[in-house]
PDB file of N, CA and C in Angstrom:
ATOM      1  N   UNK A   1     -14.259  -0.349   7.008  1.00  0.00           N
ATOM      2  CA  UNK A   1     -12.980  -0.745   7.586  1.00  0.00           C
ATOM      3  C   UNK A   1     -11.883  -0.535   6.535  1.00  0.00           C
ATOM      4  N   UNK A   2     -10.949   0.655   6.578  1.00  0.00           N
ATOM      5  CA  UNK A   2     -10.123   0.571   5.878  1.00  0.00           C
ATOM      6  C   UNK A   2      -8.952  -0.308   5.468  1.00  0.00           C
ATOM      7  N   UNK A   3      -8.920  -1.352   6.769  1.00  0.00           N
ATOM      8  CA  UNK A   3      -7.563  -2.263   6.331  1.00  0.00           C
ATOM      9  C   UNK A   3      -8.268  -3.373   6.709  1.00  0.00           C
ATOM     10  N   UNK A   4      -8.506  -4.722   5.726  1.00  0.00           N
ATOM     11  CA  UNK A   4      -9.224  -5.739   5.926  1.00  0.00           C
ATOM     12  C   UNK A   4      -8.451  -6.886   4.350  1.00  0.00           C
ATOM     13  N   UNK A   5      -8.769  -7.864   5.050  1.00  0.00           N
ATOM     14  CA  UNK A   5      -8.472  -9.188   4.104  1.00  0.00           C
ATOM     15  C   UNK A   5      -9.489  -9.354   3.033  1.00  0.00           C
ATOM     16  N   UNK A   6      -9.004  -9.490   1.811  1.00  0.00           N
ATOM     17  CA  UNK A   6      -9.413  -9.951   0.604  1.00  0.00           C
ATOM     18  C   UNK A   6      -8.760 -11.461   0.467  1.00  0.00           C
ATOM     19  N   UNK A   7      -9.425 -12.176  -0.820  1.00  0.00           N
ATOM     20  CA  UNK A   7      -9.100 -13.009  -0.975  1.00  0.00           C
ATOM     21  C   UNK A   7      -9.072 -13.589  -2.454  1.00  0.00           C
ATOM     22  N   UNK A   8      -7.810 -13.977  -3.371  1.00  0.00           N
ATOM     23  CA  UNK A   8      -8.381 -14.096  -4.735  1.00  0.00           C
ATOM     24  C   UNK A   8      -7.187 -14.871  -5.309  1.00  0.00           C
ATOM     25  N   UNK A   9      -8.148 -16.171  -5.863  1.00  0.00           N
ATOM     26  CA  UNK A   9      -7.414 -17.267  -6.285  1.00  0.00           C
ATOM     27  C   UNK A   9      -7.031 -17.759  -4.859  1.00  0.00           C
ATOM     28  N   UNK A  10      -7.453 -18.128  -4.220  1.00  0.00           N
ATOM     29  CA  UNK A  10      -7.160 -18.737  -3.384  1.00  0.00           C
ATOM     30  C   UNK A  10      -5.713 -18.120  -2.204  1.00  0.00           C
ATOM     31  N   UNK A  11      -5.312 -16.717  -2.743  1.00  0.00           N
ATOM     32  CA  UNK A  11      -4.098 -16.298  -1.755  1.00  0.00           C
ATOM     33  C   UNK A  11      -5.152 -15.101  -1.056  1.00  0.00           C
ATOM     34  N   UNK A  12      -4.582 -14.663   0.467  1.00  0.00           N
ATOM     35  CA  UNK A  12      -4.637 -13.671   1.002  1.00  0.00           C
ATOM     36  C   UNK A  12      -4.128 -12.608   0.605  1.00  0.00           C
ATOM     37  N   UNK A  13      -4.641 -11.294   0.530  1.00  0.00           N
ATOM     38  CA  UNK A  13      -4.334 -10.240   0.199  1.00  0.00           C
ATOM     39  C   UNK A  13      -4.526  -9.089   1.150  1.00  0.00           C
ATOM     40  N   UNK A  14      -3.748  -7.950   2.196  1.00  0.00           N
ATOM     41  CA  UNK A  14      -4.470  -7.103   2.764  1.00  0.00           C
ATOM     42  C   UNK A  14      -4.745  -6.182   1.746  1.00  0.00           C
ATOM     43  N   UNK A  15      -6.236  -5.775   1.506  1.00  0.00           N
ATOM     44  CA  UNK A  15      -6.136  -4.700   1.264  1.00  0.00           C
ATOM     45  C   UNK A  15      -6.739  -3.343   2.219  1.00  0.00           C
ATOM     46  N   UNK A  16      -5.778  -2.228   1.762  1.00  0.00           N
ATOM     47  CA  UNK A  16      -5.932  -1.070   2.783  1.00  0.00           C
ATOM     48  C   UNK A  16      -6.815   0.160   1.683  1.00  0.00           C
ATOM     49  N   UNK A  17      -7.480   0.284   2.165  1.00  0.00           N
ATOM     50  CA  UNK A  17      -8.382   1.469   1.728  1.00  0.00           C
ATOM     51  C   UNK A  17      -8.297   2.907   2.165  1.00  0.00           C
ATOM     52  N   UNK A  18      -7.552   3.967   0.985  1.00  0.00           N
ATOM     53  CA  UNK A  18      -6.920   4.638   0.751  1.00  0.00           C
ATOM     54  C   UNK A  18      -8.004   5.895   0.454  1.00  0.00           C
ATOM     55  N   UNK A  19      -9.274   5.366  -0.363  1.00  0.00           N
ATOM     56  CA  UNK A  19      -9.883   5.692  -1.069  1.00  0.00           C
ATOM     57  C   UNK A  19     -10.752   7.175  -0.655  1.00  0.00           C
ATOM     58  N   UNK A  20     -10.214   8.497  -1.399  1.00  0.00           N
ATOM     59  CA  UNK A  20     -10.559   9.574  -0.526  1.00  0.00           C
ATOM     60  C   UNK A  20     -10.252   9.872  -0.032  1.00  0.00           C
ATOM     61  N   UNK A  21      -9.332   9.574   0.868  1.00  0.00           N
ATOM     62  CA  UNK A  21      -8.509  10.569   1.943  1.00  0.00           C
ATOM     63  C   UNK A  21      -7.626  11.586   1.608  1.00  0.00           C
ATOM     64  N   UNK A  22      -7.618  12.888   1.557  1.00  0.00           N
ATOM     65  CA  UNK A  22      -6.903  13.747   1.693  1.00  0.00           C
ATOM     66  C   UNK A  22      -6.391  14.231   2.815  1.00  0.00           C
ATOM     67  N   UNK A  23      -5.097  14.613   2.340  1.00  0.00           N
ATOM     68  CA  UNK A  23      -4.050  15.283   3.005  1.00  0.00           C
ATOM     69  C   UNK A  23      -3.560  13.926   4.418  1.00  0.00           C
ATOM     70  N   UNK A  24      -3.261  14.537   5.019  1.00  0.00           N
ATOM     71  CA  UNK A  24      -3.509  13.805   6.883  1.00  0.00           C
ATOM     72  C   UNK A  24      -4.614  12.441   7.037  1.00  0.00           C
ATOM     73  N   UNK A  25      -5.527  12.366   5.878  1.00  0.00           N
ATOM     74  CA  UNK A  25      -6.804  11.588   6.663  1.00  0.00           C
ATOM     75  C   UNK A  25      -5.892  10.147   6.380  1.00  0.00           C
ATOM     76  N   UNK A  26      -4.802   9.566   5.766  1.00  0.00           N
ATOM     77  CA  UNK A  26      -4.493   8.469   5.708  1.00  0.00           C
ATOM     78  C   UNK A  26      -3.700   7.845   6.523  1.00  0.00           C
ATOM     79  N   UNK A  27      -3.085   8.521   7.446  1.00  0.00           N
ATOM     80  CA  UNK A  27      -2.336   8.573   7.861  1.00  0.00           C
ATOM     81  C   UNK A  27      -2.718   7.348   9.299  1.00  0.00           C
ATOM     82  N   UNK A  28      -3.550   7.410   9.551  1.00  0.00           N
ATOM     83  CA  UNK A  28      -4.519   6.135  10.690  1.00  0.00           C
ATOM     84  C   UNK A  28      -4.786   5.302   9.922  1.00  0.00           C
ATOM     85  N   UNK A  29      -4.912   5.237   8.529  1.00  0.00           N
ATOM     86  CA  UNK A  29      -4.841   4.090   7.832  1.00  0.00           C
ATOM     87  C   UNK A  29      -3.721   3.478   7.574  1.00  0.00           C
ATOM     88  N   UNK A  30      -2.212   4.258   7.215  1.00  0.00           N
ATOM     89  CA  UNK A  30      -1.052   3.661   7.471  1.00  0.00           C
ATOM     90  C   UNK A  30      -0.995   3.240   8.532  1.00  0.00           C
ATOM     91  N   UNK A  31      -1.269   3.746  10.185  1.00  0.00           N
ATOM     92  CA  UNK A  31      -0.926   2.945  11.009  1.00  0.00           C
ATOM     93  C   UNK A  31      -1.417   2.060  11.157  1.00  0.00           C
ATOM     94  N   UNK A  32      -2.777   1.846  10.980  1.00  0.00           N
ATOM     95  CA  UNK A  32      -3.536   0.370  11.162  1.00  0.00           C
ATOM     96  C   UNK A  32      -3.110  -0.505   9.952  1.00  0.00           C
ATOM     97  N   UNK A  33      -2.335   0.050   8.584  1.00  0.00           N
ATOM     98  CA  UNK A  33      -2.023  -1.240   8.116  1.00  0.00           C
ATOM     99  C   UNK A  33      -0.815  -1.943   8.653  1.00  0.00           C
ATOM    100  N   UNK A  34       0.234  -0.850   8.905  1.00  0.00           N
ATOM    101  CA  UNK A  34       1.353  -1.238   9.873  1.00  0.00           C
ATOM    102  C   UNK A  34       1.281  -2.220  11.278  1.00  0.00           C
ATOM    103  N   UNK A  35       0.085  -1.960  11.987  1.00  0.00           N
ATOM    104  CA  UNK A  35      -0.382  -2.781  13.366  1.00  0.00           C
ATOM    105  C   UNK A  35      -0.584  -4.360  12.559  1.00  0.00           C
ATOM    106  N   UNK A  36      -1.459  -4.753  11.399  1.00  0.00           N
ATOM    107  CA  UNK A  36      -1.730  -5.721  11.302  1.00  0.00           C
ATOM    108  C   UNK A  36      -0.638  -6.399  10.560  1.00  0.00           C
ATOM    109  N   UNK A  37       0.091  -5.339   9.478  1.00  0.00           N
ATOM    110  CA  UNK A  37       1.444  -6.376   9.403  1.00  0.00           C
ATOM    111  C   UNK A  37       2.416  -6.607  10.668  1.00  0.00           C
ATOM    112  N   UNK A  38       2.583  -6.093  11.974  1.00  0.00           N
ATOM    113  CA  UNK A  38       3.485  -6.769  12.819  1.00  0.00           C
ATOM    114  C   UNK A  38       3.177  -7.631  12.868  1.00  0.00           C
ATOM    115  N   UNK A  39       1.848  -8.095  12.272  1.00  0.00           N
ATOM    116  CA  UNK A  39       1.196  -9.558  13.020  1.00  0.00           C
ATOM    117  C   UNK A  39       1.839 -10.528  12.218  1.00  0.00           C
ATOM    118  N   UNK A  40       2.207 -10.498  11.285  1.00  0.00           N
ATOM    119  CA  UNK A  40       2.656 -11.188  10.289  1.00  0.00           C
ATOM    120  C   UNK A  40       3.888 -12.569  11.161  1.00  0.00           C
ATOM    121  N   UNK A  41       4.215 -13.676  10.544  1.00  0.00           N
ATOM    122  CA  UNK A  41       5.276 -14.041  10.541  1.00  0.00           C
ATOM    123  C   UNK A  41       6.408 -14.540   9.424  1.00  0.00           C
ATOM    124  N   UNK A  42       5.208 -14.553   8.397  1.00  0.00           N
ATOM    125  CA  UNK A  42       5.709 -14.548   6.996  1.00  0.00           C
ATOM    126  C   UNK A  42       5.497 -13.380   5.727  1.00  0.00           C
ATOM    127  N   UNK A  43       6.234 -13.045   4.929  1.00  0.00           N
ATOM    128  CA  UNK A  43       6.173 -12.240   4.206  1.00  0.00           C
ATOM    129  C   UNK A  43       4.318 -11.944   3.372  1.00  0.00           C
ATOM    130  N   UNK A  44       3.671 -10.465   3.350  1.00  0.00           N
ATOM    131  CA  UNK A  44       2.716 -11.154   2.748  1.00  0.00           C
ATOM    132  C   UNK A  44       2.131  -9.928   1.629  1.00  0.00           C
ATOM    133  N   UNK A  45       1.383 -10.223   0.620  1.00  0.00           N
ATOM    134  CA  UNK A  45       0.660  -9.521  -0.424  1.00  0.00           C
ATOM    135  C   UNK A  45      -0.519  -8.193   0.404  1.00  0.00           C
ATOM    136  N   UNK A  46       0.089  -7.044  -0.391  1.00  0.00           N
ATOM    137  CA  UNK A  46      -0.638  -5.572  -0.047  1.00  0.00           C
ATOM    138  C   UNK A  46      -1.107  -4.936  -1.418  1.00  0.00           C
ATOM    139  N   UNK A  47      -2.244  -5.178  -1.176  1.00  0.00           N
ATOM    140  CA  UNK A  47      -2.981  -3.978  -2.174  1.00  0.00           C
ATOM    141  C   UNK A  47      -3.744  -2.842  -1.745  1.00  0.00           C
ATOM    142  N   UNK A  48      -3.011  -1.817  -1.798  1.00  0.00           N
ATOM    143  CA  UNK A  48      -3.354  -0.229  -1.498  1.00  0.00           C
ATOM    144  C   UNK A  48      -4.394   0.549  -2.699  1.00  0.00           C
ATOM    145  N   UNK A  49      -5.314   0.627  -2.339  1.00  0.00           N
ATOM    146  CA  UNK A  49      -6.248   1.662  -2.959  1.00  0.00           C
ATOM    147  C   UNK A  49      -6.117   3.030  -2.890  1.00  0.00           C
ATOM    148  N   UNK A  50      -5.801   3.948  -3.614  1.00  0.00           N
ATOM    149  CA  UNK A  50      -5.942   5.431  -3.418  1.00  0.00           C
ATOM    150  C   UNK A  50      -6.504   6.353  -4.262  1.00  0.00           C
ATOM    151  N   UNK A  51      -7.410   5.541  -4.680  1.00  0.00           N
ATOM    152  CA  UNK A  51      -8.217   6.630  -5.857  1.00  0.00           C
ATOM    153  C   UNK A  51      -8.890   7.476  -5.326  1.00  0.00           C
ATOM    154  N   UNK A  52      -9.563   8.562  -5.801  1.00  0.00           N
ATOM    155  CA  UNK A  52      -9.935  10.148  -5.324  1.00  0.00           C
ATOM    156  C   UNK A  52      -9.236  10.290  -4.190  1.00  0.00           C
ATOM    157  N   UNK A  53      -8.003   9.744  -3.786  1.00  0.00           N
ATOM    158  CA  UNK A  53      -7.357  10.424  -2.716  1.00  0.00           C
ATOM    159  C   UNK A  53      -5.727  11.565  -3.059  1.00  0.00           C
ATOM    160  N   UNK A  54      -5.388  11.961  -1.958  1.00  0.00           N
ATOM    161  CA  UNK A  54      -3.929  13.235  -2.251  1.00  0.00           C
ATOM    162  C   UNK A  54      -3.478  13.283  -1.325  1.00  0.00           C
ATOM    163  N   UNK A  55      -1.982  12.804  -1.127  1.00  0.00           N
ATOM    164  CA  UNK A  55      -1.484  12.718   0.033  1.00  0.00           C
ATOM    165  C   UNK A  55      -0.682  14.030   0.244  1.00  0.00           C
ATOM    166  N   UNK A  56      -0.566  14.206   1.628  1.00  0.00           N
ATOM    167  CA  UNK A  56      -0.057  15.156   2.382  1.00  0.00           C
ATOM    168  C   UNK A  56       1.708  15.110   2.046  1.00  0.00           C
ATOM    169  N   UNK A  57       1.983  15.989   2.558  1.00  0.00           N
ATOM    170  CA  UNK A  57       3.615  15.973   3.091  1.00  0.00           C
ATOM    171  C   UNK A  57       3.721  15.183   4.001  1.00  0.00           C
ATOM    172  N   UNK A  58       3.040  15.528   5.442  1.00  0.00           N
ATOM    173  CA  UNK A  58       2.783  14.614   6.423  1.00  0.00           C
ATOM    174  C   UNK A  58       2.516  12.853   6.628  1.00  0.00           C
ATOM    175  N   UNK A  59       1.773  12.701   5.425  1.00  0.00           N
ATOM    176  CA  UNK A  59       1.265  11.395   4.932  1.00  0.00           C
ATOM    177  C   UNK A  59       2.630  10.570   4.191  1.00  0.00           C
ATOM    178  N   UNK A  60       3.111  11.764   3.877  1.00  0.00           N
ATOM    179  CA  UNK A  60       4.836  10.802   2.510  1.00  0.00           C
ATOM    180  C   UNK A  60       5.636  10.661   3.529  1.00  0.00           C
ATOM    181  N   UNK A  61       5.889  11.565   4.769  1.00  0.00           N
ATOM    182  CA  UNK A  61       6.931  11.525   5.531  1.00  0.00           C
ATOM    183  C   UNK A  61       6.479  10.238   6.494  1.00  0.00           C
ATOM    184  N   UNK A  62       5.265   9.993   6.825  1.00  0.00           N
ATOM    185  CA  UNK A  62       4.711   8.757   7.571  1.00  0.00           C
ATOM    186  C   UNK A  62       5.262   7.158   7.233  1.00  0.00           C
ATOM    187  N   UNK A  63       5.002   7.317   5.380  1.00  0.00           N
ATOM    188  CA  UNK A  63       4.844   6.457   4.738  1.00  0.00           C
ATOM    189  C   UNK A  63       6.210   5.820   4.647  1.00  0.00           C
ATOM    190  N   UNK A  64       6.729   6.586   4.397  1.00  0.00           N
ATOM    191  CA  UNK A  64       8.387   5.939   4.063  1.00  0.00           C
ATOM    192  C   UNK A  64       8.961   6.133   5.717  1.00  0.00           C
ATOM    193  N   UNK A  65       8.243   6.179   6.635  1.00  0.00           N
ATOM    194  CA  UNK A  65       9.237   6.032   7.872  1.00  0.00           C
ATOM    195  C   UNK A  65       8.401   4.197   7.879  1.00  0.00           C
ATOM    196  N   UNK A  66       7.242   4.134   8.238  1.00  0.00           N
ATOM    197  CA  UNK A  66       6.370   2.969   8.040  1.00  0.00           C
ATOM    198  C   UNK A  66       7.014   2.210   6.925  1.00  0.00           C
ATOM    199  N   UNK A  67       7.271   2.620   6.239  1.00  0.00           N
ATOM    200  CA  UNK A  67       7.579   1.478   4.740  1.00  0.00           C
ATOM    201  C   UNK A  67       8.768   1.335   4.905  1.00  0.00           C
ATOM    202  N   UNK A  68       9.774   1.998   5.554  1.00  0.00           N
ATOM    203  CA  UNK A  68      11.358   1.210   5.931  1.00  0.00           C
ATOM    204  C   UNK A  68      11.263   0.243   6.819  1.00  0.00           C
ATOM    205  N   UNK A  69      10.523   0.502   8.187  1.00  0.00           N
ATOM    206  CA  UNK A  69      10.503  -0.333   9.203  1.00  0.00           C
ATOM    207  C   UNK A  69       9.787  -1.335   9.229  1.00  0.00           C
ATOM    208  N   UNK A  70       8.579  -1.234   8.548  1.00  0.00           N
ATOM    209  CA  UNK A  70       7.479  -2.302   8.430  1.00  0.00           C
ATOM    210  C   UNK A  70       6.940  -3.049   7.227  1.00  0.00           C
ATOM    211  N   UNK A  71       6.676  -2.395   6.554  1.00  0.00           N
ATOM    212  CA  UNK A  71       5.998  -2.683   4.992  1.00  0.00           C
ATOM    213  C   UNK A  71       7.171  -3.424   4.740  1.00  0.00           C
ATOM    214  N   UNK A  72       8.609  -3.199   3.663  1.00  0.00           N
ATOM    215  CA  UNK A  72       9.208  -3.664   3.383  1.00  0.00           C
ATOM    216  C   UNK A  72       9.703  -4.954   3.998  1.00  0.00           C
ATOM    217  N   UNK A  73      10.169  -4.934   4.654  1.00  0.00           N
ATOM    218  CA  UNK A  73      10.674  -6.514   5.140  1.00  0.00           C
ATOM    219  C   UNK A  73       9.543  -7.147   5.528  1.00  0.00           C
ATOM    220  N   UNK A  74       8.154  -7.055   5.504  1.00  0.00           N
ATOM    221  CA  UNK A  74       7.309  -7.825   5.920  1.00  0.00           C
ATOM    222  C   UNK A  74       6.397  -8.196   4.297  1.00  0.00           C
ATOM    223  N   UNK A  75       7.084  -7.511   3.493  1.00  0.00           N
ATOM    224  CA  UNK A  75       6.090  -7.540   2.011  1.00  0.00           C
ATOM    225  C   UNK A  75       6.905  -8.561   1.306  1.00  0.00           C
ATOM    226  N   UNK A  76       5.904  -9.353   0.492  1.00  0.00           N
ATOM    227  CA  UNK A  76       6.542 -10.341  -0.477  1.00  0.00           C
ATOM    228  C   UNK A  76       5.715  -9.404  -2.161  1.00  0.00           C
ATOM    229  N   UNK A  77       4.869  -8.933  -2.305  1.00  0.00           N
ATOM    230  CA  UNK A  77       4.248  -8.240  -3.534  1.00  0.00           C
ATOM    231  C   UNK A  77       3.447  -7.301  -3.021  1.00  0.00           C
ATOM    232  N   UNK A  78       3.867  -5.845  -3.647  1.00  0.00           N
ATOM    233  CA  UNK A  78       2.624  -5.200  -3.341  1.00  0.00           C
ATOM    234  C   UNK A  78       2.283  -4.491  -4.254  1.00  0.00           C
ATOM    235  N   UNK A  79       1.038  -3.990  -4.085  1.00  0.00           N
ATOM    236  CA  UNK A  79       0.407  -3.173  -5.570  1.00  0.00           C
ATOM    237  C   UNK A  79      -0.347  -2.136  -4.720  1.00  0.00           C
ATOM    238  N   UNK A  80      -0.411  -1.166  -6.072  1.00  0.00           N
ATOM    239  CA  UNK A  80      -1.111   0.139  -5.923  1.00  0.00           C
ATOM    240  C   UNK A  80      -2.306   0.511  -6.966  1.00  0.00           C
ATOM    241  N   UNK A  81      -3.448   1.159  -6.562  1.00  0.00           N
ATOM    242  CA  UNK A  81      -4.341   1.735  -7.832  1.00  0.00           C
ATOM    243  C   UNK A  81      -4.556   3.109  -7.264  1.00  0.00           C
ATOM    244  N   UNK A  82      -4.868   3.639  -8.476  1.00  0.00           N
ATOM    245  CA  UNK A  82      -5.086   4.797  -8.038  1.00  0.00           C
ATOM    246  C   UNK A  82      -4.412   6.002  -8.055  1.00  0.00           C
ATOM    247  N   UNK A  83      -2.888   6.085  -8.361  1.00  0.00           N
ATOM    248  CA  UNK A  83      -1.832   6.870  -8.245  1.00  0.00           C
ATOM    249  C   UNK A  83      -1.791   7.722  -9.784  1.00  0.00           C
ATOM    250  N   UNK A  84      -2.224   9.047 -10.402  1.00  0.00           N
ATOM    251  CA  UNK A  84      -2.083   9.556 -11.138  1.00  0.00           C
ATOM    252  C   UNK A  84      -1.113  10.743 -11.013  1.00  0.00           C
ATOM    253  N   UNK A  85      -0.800  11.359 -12.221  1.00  0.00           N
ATOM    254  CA  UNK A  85      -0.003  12.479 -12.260  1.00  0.00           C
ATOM    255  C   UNK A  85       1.405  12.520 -11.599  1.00  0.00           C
ATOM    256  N   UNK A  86       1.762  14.099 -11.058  1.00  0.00           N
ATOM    257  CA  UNK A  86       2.463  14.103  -9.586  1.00  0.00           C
ATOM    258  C   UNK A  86       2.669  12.825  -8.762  1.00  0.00           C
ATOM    259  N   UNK A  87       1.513  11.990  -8.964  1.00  0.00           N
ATOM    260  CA  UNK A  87       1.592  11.459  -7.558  1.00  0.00           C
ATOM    261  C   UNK A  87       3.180  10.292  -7.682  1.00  0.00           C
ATOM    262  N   UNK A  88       3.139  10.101  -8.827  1.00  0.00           N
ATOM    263  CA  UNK A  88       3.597   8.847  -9.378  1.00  0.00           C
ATOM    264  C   UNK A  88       5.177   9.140  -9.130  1.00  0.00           C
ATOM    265  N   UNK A  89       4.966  10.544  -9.152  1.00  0.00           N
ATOM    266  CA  UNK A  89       6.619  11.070  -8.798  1.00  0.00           C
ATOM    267  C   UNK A  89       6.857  10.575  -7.276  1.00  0.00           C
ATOM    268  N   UNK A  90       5.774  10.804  -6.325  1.00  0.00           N
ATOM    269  CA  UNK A  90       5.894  10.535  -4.626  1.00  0.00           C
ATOM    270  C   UNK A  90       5.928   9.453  -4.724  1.00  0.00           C
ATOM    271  N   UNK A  91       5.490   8.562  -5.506  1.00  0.00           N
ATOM    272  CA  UNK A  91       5.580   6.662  -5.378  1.00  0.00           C
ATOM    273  C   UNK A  91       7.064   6.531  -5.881  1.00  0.00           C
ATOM    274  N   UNK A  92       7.594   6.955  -6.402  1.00  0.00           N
ATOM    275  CA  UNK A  92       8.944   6.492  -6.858  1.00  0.00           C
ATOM    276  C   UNK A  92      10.141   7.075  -6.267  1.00  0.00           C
ATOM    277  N   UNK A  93       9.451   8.188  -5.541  1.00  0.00           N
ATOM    278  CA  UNK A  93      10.563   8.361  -3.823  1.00  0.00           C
ATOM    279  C   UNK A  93      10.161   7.372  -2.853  1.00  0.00           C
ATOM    280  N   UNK A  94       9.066   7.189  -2.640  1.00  0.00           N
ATOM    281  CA  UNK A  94       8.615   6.177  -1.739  1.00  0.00           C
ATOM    282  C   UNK A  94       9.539   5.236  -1.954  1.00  0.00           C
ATOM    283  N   UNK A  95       9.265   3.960  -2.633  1.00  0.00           N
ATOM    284  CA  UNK A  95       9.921   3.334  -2.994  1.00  0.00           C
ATOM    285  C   UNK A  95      11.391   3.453  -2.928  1.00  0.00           C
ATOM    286  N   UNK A  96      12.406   4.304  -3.477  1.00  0.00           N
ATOM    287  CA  UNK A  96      13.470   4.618  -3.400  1.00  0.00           C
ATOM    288  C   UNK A  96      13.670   4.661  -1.744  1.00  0.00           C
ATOM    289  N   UNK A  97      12.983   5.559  -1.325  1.00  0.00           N
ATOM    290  CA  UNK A  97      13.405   5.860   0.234  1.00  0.00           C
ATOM    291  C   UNK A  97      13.009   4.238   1.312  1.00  0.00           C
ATOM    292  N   UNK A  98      12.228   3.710   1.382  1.00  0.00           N
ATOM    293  CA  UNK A  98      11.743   2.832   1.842  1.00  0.00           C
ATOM    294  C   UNK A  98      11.798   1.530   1.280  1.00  0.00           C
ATOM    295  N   UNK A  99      12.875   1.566   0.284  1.00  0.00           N
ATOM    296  CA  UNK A  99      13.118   0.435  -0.538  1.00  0.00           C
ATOM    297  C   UNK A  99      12.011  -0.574  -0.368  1.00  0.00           C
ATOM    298  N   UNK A 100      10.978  -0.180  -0.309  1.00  0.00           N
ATOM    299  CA  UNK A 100       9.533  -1.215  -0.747  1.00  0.00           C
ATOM    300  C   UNK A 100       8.990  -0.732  -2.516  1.00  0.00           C
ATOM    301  N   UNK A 101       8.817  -1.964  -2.699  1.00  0.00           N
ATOM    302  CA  UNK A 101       8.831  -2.059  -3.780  1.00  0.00           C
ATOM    303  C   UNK A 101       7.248  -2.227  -4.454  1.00  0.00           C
ATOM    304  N   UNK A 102       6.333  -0.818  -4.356  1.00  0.00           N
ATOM    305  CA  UNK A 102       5.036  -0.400  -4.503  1.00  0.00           C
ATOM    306  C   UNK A 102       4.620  -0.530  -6.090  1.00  0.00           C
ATOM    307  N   UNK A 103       3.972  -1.165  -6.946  1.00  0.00           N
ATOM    308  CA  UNK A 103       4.479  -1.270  -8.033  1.00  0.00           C
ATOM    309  C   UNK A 103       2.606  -0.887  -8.784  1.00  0.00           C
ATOM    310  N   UNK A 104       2.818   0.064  -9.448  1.00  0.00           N
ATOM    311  CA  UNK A 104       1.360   0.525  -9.828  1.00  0.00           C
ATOM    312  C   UNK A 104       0.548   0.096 -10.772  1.00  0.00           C
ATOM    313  N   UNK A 105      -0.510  -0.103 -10.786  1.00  0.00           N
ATOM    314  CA  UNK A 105      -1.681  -1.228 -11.617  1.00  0.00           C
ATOM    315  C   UNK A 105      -2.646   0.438 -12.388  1.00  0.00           C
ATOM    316  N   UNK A 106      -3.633   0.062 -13.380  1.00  0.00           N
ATOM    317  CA  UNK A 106      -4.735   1.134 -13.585  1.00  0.00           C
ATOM    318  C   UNK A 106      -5.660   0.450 -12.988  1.00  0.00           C
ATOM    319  N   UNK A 107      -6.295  -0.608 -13.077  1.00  0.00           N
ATOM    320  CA  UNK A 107      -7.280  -1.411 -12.374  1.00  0.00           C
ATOM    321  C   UNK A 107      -7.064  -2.375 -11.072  1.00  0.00           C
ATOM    322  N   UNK A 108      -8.354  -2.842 -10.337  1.00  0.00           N
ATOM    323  CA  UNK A 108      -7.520  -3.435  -8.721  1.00  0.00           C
ATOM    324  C   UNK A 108      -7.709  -4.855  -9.618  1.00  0.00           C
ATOM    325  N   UNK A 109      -8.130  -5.351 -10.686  1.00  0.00           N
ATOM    326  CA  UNK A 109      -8.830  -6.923 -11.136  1.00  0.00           C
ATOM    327  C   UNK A 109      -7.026  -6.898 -11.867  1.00  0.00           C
ATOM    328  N   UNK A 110      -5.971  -5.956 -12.363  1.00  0.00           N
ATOM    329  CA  UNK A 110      -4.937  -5.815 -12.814  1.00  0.00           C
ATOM    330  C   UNK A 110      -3.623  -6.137 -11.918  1.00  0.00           C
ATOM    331  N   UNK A 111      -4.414  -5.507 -10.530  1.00  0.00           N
ATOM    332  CA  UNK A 111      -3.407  -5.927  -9.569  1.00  0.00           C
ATOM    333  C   UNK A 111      -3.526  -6.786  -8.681  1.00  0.00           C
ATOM    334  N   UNK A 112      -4.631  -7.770  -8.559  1.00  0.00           N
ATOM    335  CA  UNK A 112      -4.647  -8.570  -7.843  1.00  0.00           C
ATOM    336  C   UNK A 112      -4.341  -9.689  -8.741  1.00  0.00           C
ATOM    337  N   UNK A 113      -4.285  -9.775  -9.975  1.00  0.00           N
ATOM    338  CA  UNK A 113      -3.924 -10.766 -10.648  1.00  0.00           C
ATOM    339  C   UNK A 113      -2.473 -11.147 -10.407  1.00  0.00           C
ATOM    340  N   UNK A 114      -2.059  -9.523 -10.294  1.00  0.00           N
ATOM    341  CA  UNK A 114       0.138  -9.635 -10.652  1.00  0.00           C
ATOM    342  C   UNK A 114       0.202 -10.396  -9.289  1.00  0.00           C
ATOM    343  N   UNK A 115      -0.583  -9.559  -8.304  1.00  0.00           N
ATOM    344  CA  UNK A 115      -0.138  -9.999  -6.472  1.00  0.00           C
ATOM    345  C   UNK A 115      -0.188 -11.708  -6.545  1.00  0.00           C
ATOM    346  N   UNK A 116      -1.225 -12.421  -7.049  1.00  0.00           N
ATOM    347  CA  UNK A 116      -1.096 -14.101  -6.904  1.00  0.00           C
ATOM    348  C   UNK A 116      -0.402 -14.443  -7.857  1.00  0.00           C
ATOM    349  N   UNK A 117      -0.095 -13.792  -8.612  1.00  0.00           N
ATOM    350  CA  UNK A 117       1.104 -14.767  -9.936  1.00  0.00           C
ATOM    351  C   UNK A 117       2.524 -14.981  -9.537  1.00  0.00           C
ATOM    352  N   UNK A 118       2.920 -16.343  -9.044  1.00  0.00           N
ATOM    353  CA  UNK A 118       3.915 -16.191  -8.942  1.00  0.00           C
ATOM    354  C   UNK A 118       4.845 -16.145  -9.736  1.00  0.00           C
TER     355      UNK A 118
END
């Protein structure tokens, strides 16, 4: 299941599993993380996995339409692993474009720590 609840220190966390998908294949994973944040009524913690994965054109143009309308105003912290090279350049349009504020870890034990610290 790519988009499912974690739990650490006692806060909820979604995390969405990223892991491997190339090009297009994430892209049903953005929407299913998007479906379960409408559910939301309060702001909440996202940790995105994307290691051995490479996103598409298709996948960036998804992301930041999803991350203006949904992610962002529904996010209180979110984190990323996984993002090397190049990629780090597409996270910091992301961000810019979708003013969500994706903020990148090397380890997930790195970013689930920042996500519960208030």
């Amino acid at each position: 299941m790519p988009v499912k609840y974690i739990y650490h220190k006692g806060k909820t966390i979604l995390y969405c599993d990223f892991r491997n998908q190339i090009g297009d294949e994430g892209i049903q994973t953005l929407e299913d993380e998007a479906k379960e944040i409408r559910t939301w009524t309060d702001k909440g913690l996202i940790l995105s996995d994307f290691r051995g994965g490479k996103a598409s054109t298709e996948f960036m143009a998804h992301a930041k339409k999803l991350g203006k309308e949904v992610f962002a105003p529904m996010t209180k912290k979110a984190a990323a692993i996984g993002i090397t090279g190049v990629q780090k350049i597409l996270l910091q349009a992301y961000n810019t474009f979708s003013q969500d504020k994706l903020v990148l870890f090397d380890t997930e034990e790195e970013a689930k720590e920042w996500l519960v610290k208030d």
